[in-house]
Protein backbone atom coordinates (compact mmCIF):
# COMPACT_ATOMS: atom_id res chain seq x y z
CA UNK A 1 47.72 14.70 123.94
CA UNK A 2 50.25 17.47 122.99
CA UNK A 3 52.97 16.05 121.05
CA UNK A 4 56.44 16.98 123.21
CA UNK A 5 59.02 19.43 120.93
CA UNK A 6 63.14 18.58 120.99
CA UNK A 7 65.23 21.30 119.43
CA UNK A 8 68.58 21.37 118.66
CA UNK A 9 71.07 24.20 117.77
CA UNK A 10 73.96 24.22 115.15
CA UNK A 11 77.23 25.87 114.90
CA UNK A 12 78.61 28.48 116.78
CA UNK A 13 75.04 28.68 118.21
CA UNK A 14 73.46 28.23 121.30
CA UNK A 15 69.59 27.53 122.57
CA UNK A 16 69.58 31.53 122.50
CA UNK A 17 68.55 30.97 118.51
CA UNK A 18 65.62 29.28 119.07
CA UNK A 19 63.94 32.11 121.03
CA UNK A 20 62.42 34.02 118.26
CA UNK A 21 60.66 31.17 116.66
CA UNK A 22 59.45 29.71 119.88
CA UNK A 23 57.96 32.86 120.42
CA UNK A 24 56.31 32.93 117.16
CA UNK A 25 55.29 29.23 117.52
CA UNK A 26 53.13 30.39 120.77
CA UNK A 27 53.48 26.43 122.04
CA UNK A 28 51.61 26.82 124.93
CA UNK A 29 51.46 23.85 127.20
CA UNK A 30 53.45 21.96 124.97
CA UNK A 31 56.60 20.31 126.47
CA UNK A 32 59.65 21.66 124.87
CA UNK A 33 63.50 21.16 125.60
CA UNK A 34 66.63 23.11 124.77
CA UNK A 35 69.47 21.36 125.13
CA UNK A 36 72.92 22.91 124.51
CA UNK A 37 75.40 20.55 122.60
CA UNK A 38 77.90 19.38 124.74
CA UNK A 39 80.71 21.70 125.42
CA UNK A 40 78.79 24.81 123.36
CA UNK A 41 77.50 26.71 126.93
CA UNK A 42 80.06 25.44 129.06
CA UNK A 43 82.61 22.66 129.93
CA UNK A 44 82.98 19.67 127.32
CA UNK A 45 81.79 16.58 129.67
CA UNK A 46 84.76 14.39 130.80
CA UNK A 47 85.87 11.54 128.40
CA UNK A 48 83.44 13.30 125.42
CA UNK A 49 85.31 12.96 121.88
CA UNK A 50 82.92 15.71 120.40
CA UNK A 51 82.61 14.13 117.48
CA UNK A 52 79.45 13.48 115.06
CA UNK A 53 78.61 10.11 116.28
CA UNK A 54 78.52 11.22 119.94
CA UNK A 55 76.35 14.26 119.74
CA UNK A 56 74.39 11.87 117.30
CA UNK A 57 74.00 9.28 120.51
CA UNK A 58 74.18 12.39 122.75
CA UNK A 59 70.88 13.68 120.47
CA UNK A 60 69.41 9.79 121.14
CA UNK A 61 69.39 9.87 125.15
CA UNK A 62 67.96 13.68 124.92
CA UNK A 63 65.05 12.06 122.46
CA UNK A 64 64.52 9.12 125.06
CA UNK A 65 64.30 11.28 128.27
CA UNK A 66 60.99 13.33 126.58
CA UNK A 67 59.74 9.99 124.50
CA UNK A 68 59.50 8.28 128.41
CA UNK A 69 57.34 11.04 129.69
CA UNK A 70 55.21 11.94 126.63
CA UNK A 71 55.50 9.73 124.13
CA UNK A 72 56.56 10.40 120.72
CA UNK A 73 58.34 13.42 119.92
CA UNK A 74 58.31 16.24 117.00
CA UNK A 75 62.25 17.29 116.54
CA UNK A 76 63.67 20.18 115.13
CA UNK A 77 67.16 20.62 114.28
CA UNK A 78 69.17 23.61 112.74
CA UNK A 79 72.27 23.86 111.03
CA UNK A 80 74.57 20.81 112.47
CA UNK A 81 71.52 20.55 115.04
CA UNK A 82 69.85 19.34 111.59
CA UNK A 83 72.20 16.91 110.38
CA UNK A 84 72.09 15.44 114.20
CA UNK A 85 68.54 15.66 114.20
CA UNK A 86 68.30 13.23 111.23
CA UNK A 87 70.98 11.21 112.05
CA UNK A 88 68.32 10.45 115.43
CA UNK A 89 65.73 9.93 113.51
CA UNK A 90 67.66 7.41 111.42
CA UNK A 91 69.00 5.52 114.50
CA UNK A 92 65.92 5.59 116.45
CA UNK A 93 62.45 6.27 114.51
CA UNK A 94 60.61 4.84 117.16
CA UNK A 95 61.20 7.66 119.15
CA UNK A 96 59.88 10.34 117.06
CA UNK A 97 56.34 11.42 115.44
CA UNK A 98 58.02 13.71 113.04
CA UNK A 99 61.38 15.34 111.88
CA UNK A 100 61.79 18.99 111.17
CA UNK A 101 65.03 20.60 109.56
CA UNK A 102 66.49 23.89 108.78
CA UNK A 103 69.26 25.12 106.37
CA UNK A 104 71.15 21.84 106.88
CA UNK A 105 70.82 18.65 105.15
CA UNK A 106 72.50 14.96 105.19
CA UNK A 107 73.59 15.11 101.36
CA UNK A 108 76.17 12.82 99.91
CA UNK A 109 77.35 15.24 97.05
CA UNK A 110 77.22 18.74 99.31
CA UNK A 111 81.28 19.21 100.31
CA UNK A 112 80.50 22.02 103.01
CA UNK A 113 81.42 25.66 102.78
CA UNK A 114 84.55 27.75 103.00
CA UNK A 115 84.98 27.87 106.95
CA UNK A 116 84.21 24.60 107.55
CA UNK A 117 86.74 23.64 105.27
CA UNK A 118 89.10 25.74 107.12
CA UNK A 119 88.21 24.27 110.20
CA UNK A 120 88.48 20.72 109.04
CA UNK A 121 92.34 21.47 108.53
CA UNK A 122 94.94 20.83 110.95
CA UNK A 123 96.70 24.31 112.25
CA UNK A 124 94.76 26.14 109.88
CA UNK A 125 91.50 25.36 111.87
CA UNK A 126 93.36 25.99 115.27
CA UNK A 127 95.02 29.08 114.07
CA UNK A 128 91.68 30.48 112.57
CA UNK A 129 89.87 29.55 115.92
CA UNK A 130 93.13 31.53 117.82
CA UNK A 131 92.36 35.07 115.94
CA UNK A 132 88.49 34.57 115.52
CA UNK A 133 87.41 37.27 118.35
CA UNK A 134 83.51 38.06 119.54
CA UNK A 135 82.68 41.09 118.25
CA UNK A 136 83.57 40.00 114.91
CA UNK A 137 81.63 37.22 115.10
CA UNK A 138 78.17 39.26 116.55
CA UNK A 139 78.94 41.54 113.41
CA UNK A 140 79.05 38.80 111.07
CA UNK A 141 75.76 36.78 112.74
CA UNK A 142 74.14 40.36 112.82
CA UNK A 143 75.04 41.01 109.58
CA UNK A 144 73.65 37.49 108.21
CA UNK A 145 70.06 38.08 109.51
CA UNK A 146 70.44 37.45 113.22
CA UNK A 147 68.67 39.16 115.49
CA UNK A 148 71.59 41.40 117.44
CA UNK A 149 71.13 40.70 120.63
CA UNK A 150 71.11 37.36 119.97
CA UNK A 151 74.35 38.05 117.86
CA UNK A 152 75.60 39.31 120.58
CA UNK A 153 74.77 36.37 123.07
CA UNK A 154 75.92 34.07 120.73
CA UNK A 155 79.45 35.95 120.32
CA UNK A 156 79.54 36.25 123.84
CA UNK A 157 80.18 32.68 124.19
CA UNK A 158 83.14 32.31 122.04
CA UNK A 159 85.74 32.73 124.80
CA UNK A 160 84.60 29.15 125.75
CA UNK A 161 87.79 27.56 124.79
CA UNK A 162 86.16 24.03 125.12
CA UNK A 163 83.78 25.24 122.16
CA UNK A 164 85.77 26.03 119.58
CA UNK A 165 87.35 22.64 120.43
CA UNK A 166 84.56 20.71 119.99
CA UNK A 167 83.49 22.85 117.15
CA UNK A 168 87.30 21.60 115.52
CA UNK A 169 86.19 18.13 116.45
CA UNK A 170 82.91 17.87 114.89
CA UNK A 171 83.70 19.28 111.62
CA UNK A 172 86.95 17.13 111.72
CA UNK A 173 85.08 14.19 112.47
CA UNK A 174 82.58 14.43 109.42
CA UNK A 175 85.59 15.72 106.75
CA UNK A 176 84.66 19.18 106.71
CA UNK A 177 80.85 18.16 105.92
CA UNK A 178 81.30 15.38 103.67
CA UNK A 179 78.72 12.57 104.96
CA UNK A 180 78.45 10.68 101.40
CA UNK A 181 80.40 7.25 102.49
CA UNK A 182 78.55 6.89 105.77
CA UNK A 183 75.55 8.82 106.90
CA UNK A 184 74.22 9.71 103.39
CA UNK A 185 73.54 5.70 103.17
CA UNK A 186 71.20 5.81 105.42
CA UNK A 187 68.98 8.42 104.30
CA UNK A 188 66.54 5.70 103.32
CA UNK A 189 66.34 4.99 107.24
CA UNK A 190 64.92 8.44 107.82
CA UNK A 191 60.88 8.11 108.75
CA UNK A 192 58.26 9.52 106.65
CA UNK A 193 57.04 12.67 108.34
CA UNK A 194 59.88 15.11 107.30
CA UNK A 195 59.66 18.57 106.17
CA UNK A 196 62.57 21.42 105.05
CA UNK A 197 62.42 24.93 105.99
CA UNK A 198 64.75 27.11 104.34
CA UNK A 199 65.88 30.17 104.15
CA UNK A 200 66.13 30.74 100.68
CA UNK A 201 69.35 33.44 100.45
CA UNK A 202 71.54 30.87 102.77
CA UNK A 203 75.29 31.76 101.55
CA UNK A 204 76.62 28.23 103.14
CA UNK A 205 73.81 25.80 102.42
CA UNK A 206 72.47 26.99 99.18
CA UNK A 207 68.68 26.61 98.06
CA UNK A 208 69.70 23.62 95.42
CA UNK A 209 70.53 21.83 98.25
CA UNK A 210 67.52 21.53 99.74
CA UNK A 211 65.77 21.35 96.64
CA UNK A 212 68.12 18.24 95.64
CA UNK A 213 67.23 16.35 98.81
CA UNK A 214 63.55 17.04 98.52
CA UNK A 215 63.35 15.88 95.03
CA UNK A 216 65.69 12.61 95.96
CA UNK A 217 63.27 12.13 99.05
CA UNK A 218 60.00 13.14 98.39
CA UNK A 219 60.20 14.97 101.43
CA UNK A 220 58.15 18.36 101.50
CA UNK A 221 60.24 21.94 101.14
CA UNK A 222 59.04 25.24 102.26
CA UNK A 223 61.35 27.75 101.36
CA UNK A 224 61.47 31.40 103.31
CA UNK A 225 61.75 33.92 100.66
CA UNK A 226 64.60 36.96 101.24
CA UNK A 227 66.16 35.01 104.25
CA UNK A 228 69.33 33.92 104.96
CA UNK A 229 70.88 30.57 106.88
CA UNK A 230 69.41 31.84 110.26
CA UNK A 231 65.89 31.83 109.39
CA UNK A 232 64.75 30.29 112.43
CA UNK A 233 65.76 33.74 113.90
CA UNK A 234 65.15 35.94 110.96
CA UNK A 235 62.07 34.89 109.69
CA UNK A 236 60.49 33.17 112.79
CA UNK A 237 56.55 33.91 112.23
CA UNK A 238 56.90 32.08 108.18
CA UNK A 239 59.03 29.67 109.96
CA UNK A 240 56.43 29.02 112.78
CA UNK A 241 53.62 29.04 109.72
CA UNK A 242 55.61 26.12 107.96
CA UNK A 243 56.09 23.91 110.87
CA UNK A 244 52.83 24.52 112.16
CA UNK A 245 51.42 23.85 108.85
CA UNK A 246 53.76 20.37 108.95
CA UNK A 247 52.43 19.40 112.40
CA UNK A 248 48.83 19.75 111.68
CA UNK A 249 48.89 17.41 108.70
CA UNK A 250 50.55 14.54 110.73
């Protein structure tokens, strides 16, 4: 039986990433769901705070729907989609066969980079989010490795005033990135079959992150030489390599 596939974005992305390395996986078959975090491709649902521990839950219910048609899952998270994705795993390891990450880490010493600093501070956040316009941002993504018409997608979707809300909320919600007096205890929850995939030039989650965690873990680490923190897009066949690789060992 094919093993069903969950992935999940990060920040300021959209599903849209995940298209070059699905490509490159060649899945087939396989069952596979997108979902968009809340409020990132459209309205924020009614009554949801948009904060870590309800796209963690959020994360749960998407894990459930494919675990009650196919069984256990594989998941694949990038970014904050990475930090969710474990956080599932932690909270529910029944539901999953395996764990996959990219360029993002639970870490209890990592204190998050520049902008999300910025955005975890009142006015200066909201103020930063005011003057941040979309064809900066595709020139930035584009200029960090992304594909650029993905870029462009991507940018494209920053007019959605509910996302850079919920984007405030998230980071606000974990201090910037800081998980070391709540999640970070429960790394020991996380189930067995990990693996890292990293880009190796990321400018926001650098290498010795990873390479911390996998040494603390035991958890395998494939690093993608001359790539940045959008591997996934950059880099998608030594991505696909790695996770196949991952998935046939299980």
């Amino acid at each position: 039986m094919t093993t069903a596939k969950l992935f999940l974005h990060g920040v300021p992305d959209s599903p849209a990433i995940w298209r070059p390395l699905l490509a490159a996986l060649n899945l087939g078959d396989t069952p596979v769901a997108l979902p968009a975090l809340p409020g990132f491709t459209g309205p924020l649902p009614a009554g949801f705070p948009a904060t870590k521990e309800a796209y963690a839950d959020w994360a749960v219910g998407q894990a459930e729907d494919l675990f009650s048609a196919h069984g256990p899952i594989d998941i694949v998270g990038h970014d904050w989609g990475a930090l969710i994705t474990q956080r599932a795993a932690m909270l529910r390891p029944d539901l999953f066969r395996s764990w996959a990450v990219s360029n993002a880490v639970i870490d209890p010493d990592y204190r998050g980079h520049r902008i999300a600093r910025i955005w975890n501070t009142p006015i200066l956040g909201e103020v930063f989010m005011a003057i941040s316009r979309p064809a900066a941002l595709a020139k930035g993504l584009a200029g960090q490795g992304m594909p650029a018409d993905i870029a462009a997608e991507e940018a494209a979707q920053w007019v959605n005033k509910d996302k850079r809300r919920a984007i405030l909320s998230l980071y606000r919600s974990a201090k910037g990135l800081s998980f070391e007096h709540d999640w970070a205890r429960d790394i020991p929850k996380l189930p067995a079959n990990g693996q890292l995939v990293w880009g190796a030039n990321d400018p926001y989650v650098e290498l010795s992150v990873a390479q911390r965690f996998a040494a603390n873990t035991g958890t395998p680490l494939a690093v993608v030489e001359g790539a940045g923190h959008w591997a996934i897009a950059e880099r998608p066949t030594e991505v696909a390599a790695a996770l196949h690789a991952f998935w046939g060992g299980l």
